[in-house]
N, C-alpha and C. Protein backbone atom coordinates (compact mmCIF):
# COMPACT_ATOMS: atom_id res chain seq x y z
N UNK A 1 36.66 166.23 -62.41
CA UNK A 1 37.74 167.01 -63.02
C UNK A 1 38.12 166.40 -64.36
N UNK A 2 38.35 164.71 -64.74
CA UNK A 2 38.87 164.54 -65.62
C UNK A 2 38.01 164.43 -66.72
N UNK A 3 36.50 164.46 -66.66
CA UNK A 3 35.36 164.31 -67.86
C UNK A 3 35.48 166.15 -68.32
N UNK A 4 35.73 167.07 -67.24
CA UNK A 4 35.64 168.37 -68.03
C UNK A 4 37.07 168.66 -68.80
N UNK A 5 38.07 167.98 -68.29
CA UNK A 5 39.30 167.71 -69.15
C UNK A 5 39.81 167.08 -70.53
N UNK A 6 38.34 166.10 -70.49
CA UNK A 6 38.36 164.57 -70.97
C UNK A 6 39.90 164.12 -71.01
N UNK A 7 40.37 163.65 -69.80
CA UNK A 7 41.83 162.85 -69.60
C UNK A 7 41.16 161.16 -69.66
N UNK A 8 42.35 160.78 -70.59
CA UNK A 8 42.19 159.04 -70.33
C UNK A 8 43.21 158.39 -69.63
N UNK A 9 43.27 157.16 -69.95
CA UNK A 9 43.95 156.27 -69.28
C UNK A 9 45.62 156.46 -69.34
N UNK A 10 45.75 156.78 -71.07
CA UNK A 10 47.12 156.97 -70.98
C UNK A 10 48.06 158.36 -70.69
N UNK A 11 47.01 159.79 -70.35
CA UNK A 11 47.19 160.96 -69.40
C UNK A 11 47.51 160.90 -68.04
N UNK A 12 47.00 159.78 -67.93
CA UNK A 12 47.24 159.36 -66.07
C UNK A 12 48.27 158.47 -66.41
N UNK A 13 48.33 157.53 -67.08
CA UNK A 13 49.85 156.66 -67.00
C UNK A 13 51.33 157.75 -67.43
N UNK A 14 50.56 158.93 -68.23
CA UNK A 14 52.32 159.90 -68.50
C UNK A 14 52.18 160.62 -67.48
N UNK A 15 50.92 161.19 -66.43
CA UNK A 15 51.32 161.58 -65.24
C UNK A 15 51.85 161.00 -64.09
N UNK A 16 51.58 159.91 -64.33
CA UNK A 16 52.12 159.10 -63.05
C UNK A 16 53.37 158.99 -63.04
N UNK A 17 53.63 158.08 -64.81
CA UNK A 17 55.49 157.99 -64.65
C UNK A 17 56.12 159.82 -64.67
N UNK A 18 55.78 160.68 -65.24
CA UNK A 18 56.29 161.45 -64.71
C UNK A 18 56.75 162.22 -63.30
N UNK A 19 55.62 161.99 -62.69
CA UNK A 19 55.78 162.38 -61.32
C UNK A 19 56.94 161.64 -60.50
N UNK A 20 57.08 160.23 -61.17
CA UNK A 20 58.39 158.92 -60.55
C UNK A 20 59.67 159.76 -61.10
N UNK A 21 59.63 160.50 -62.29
CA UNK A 21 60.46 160.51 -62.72
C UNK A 21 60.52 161.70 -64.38
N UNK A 22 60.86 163.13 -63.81
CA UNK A 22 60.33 164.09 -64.66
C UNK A 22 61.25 164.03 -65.50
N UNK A 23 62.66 163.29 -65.46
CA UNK A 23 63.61 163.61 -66.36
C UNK A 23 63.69 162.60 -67.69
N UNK A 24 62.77 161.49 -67.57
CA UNK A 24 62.34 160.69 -68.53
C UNK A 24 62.32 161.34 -69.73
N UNK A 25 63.25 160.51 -70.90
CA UNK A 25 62.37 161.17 -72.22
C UNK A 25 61.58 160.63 -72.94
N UNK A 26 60.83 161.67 -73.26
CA UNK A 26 59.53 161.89 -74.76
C UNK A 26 59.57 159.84 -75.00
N UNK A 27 60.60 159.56 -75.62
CA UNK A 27 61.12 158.58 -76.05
C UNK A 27 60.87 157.36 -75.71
N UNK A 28 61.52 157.55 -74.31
CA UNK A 28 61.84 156.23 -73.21
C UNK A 28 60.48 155.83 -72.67
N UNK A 29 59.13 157.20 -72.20
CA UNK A 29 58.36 157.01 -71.85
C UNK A 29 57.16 156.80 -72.89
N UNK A 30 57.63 156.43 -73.84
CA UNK A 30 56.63 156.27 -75.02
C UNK A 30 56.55 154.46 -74.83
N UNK A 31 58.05 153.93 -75.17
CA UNK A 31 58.26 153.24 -75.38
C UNK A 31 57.63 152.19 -73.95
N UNK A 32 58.01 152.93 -72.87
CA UNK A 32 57.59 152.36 -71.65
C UNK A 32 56.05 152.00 -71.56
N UNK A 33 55.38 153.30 -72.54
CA UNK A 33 53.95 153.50 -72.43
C UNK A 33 53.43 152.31 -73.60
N UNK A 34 54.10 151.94 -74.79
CA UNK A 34 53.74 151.70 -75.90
C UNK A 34 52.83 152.46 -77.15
N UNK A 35 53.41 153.96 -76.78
CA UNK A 35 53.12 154.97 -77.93
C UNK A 35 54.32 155.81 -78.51
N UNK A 36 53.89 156.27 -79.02
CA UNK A 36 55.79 157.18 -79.86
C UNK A 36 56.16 158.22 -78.95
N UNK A 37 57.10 158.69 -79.26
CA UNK A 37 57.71 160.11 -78.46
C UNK A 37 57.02 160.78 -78.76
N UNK A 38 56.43 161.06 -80.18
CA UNK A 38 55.46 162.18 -80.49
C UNK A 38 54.01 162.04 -79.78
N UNK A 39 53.56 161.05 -79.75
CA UNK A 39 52.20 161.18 -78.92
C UNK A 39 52.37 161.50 -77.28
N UNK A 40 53.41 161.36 -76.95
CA UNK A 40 53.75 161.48 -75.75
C UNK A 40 54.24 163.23 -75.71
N UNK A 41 54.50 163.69 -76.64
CA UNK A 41 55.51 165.29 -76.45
C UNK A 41 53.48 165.96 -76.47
N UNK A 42 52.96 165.34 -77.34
CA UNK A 42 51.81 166.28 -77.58
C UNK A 42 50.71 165.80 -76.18
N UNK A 43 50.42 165.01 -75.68
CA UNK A 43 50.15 164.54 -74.85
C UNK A 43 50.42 165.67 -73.03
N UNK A 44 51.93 166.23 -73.00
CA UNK A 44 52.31 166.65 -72.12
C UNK A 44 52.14 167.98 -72.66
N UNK A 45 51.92 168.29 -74.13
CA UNK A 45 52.01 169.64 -74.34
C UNK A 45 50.48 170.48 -73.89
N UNK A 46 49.11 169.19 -74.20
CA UNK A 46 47.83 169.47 -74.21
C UNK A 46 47.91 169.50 -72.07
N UNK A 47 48.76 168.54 -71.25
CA UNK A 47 48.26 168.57 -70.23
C UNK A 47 48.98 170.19 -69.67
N UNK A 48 49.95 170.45 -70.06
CA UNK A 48 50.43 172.03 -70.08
C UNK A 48 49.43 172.84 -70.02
N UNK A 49 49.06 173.07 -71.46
CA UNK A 49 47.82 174.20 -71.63
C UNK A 49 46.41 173.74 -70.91
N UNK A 50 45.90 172.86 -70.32
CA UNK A 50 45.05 172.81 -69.86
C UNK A 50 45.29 173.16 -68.27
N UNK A 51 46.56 173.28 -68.06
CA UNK A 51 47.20 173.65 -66.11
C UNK A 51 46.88 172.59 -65.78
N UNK A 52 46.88 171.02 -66.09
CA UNK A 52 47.31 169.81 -65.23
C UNK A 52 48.44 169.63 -64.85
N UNK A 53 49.66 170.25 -65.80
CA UNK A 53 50.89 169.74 -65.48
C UNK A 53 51.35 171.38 -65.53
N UNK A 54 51.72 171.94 -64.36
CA UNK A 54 52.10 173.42 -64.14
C UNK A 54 54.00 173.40 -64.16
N UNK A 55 54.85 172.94 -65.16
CA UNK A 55 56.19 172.90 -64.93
C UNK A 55 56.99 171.85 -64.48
N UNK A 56 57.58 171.47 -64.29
CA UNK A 56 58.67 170.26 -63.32
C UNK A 56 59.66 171.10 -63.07
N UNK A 57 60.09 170.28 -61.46
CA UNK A 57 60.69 170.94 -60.28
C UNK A 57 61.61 170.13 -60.36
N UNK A 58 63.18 170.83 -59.74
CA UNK A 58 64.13 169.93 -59.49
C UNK A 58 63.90 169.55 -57.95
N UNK A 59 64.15 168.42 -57.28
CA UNK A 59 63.91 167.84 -56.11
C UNK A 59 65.46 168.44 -55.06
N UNK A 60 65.22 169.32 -54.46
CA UNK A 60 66.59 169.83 -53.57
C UNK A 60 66.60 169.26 -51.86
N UNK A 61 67.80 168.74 -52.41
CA UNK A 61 68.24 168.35 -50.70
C UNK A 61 68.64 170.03 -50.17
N UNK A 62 67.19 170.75 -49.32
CA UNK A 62 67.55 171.46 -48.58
C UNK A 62 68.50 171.79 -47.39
N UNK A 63 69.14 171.02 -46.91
CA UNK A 63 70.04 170.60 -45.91
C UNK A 63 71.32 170.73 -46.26
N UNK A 64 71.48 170.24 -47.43
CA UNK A 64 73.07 170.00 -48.23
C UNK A 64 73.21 171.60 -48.80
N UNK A 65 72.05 172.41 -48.80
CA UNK A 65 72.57 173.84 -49.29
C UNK A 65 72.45 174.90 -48.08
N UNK A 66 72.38 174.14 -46.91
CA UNK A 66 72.38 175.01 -45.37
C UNK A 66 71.23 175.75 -44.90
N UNK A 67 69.83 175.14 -45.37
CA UNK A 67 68.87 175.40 -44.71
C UNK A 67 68.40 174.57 -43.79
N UNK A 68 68.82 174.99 -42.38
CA UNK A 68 68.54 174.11 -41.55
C UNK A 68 67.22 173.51 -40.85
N UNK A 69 66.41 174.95 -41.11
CA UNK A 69 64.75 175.35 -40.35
C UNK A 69 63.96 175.31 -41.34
N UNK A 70 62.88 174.65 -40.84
CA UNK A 70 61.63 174.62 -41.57
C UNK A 70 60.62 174.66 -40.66
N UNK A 71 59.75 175.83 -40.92
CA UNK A 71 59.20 175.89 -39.94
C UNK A 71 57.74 176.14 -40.38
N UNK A 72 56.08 175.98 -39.75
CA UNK A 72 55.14 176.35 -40.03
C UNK A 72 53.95 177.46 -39.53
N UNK A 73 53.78 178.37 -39.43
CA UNK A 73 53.12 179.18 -39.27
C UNK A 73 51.70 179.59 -39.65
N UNK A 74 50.94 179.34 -38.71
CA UNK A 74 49.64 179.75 -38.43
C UNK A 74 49.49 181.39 -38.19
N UNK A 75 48.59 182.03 -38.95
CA UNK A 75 48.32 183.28 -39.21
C UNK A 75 46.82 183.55 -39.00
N UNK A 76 46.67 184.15 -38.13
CA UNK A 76 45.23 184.45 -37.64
C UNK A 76 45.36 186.27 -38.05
N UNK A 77 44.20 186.15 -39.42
CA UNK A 77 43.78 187.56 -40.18
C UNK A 77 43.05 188.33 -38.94
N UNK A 78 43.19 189.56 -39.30
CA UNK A 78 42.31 190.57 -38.65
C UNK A 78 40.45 190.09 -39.87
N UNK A 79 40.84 190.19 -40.65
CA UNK A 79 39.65 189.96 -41.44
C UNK A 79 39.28 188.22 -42.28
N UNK A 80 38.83 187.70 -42.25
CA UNK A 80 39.10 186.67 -43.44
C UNK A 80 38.87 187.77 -44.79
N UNK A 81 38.91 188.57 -45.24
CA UNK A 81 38.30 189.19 -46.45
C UNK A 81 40.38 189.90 -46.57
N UNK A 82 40.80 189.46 -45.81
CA UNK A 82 42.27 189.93 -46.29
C UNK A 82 43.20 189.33 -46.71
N UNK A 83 42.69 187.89 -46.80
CA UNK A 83 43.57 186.87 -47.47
C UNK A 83 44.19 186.66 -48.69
N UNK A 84 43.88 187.48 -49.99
CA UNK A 84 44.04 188.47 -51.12
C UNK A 84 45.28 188.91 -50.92
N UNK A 85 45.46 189.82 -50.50
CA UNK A 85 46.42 190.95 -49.81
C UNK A 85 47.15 189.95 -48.78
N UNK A 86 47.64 189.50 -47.82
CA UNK A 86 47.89 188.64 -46.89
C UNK A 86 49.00 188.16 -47.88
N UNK A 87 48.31 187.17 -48.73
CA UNK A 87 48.91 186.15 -49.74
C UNK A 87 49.47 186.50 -50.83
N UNK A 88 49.39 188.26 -51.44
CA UNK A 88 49.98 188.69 -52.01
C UNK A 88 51.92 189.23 -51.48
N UNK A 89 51.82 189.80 -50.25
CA UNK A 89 52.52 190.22 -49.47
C UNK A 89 53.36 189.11 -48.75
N UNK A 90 52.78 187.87 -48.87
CA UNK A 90 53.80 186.75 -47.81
C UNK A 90 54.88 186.33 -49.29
N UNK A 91 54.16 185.93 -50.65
CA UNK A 91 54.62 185.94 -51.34
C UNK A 91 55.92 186.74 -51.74
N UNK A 92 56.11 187.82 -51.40
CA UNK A 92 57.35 188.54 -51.63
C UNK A 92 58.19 188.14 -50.69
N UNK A 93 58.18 187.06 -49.70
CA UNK A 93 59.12 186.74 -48.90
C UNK A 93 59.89 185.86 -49.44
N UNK A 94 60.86 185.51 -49.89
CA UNK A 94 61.68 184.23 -50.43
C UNK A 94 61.75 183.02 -49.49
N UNK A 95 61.62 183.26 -48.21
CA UNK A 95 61.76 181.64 -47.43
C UNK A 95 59.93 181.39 -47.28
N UNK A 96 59.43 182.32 -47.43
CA UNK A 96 57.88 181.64 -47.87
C UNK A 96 57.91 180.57 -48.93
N UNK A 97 57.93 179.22 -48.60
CA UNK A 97 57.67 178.33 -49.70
C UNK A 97 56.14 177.54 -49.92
N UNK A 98 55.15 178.08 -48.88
CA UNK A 98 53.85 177.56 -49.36
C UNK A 98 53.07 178.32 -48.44
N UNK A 99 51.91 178.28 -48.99
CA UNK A 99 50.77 179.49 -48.33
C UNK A 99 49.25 178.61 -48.46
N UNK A 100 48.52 178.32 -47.58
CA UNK A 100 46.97 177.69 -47.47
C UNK A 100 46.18 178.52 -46.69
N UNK A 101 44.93 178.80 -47.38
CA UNK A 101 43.94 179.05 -46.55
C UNK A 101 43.23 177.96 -46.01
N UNK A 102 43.22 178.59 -44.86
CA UNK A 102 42.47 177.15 -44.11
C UNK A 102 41.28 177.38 -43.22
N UNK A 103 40.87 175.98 -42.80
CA UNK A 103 39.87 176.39 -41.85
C UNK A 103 40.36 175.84 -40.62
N UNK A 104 39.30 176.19 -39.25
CA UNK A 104 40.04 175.58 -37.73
C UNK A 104 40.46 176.98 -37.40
N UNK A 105 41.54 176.80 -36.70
CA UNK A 105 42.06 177.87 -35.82
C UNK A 105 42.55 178.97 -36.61
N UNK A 106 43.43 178.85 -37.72
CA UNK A 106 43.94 179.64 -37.96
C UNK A 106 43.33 179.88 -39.42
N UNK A 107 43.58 181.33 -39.73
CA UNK A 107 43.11 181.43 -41.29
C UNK A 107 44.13 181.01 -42.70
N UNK A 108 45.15 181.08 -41.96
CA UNK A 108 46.23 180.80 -43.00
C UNK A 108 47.22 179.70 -42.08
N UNK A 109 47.99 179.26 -43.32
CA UNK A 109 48.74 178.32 -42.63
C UNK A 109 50.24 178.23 -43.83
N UNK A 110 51.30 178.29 -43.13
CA UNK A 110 52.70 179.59 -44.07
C UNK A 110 53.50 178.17 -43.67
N UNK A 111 54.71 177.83 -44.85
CA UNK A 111 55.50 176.92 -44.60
C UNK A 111 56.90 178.03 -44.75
N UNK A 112 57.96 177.85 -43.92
CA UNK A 112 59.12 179.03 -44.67
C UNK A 112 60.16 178.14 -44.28
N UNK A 113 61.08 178.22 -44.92
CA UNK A 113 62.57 177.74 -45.38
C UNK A 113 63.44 178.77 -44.86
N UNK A 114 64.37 178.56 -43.72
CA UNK A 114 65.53 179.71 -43.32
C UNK A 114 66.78 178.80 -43.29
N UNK A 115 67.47 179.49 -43.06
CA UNK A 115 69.18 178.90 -42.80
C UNK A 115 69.40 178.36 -41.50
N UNK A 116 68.70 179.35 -40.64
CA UNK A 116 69.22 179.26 -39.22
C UNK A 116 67.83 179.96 -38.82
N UNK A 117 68.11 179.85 -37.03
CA UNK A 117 67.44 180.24 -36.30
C UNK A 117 67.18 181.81 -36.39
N UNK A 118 68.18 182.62 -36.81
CA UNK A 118 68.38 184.13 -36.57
C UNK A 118 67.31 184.78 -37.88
N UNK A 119 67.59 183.60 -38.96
CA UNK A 119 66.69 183.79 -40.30
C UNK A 119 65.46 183.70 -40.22
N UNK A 120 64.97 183.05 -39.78
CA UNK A 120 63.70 182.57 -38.62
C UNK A 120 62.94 183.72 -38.24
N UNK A 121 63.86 184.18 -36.92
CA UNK A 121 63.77 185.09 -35.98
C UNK A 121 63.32 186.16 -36.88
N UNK A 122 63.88 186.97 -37.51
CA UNK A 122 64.03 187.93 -38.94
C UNK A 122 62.96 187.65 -39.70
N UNK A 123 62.11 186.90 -40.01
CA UNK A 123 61.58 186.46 -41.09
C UNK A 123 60.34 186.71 -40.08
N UNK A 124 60.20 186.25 -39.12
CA UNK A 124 58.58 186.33 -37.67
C UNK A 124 58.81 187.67 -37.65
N UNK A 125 59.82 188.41 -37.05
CA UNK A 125 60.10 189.65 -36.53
C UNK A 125 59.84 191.14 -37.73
N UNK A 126 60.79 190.60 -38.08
CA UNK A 126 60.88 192.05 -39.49
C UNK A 126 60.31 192.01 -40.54
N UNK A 127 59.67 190.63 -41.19
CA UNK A 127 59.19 190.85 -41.94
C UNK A 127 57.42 190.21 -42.23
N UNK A 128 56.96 189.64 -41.58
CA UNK A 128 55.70 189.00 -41.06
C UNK A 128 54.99 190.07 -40.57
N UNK A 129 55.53 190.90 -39.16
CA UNK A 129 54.76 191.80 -38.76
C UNK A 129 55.03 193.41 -39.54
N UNK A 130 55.22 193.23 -40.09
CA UNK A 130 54.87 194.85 -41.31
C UNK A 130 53.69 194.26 -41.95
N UNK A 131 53.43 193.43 -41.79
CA UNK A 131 52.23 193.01 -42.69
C UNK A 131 51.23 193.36 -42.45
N UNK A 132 50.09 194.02 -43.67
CA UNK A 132 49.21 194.38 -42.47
C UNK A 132 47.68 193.70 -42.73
N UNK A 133 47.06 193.22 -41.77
CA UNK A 133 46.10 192.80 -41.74
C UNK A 133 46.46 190.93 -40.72
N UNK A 134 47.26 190.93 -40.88
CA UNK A 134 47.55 189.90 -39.69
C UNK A 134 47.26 190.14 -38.44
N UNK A 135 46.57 189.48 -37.71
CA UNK A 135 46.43 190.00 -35.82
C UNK A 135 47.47 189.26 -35.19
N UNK A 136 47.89 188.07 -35.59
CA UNK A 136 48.86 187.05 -34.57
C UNK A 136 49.48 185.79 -35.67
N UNK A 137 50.49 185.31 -35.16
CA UNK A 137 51.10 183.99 -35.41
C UNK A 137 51.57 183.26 -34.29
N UNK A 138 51.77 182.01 -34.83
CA UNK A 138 52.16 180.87 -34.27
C UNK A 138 52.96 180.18 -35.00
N UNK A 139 54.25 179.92 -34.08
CA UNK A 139 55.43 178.73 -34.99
C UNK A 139 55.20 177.91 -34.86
N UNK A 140 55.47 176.70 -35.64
CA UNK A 140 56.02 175.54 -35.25
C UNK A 140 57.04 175.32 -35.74
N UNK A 141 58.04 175.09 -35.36
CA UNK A 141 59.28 174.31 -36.08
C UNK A 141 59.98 172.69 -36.64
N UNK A 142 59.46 172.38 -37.33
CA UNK A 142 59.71 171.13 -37.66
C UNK A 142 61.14 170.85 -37.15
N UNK A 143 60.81 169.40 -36.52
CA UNK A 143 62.17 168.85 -35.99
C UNK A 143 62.44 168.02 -37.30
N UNK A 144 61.72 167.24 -38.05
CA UNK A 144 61.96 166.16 -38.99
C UNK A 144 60.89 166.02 -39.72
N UNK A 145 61.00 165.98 -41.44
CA UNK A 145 60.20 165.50 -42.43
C UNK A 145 60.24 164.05 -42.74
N UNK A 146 59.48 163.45 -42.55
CA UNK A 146 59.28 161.87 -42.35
C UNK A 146 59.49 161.41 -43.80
N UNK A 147 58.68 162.11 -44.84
CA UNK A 147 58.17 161.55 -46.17
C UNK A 147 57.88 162.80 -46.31
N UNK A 148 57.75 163.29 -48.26
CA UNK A 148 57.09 163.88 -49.10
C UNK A 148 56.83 163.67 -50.25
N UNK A 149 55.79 163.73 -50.71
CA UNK A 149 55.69 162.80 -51.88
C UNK A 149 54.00 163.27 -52.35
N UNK A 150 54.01 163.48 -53.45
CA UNK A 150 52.98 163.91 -54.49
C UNK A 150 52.03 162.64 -54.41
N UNK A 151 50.64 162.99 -54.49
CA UNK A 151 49.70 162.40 -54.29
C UNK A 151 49.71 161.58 -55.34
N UNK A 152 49.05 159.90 -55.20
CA UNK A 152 48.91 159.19 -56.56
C UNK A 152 47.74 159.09 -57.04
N UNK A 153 47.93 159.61 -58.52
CA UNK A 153 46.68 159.56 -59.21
C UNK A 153 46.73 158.48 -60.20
N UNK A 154 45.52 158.27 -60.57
CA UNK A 154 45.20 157.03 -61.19
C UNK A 154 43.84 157.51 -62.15
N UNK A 155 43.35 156.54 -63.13
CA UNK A 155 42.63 156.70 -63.79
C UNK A 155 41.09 155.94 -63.69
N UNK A 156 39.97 156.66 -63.54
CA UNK A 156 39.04 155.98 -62.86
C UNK A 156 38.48 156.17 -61.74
């Protein structure tokens, strides 16, 4: 990936400290890096347009804004050739917060964010099964997220 990119050493050192820490500035992480703010603004601007760096996220304590459930869902297609459509359609759900095709048992594999149990319920019930090309699901409900945390990359 990084020879068709050509990324060096100091692309992976502004991805890394960024990932610690997206609110860093231009500036601070130059200085940290030992290059200017400007090689650093153009630096993040080239990993932009190339889709290495797709935006920065604010980090939300889901809990503190009353989402209590997190739950994961296995989706077994009527077709694998509907996963297109499938993934277009889960997408319009708002507590859909991640979507994988996968392999193993299931063809898809759905992360969703509710408030409560009833949101849940509503979200499997009313709006999952209008879907069409799904044959079945499976919940799981997370009792507890241990850790999350973005993979570390390095250079080399």
């Amino acid at each position: 990936m990084n020879n068709k990119l050509n990324l060096d050493k100091l692309d992976f050192q502004i991805i890394h400290e960024m990932m610690n820490n997206a609110e860093i500035s231009y500036a601070d992480l130059g200085k940290k890096l030992f290059v200017s703010g400007g090689t650093i603004h153009v630096r993040i601007k080239k990993l932009e347009e190339s889709g290495v760096v797709k935006g920065r996220r604010l980090a939300i304590d889901l809990k503190a804004l009353g989402y209590d459930v997190v739950a994961f869902i296995g989706i077994y297609l009527e077709k694998s050739s509907l996963y297109d459509t499938v993934a277009k359609e889960l997408q319009q759900i708002p507590q859909v917060v991640r979507v994988n095709y996968t392999t193993g048992n299931y063809s898809m594999f759905v992360e969703i964010v509710c408030k409560d149990i009833q949101q849940l319920r509503y979200v499997l019930h009313d709006e999952l099964q209008k879907i069409k090309g799904i044959e079945r699901t499976e919940t799981l409900i997370s009792l507890e997220e241990s850790f999350n945390r973005n993979v570390a990359v390095s250079y080399g």
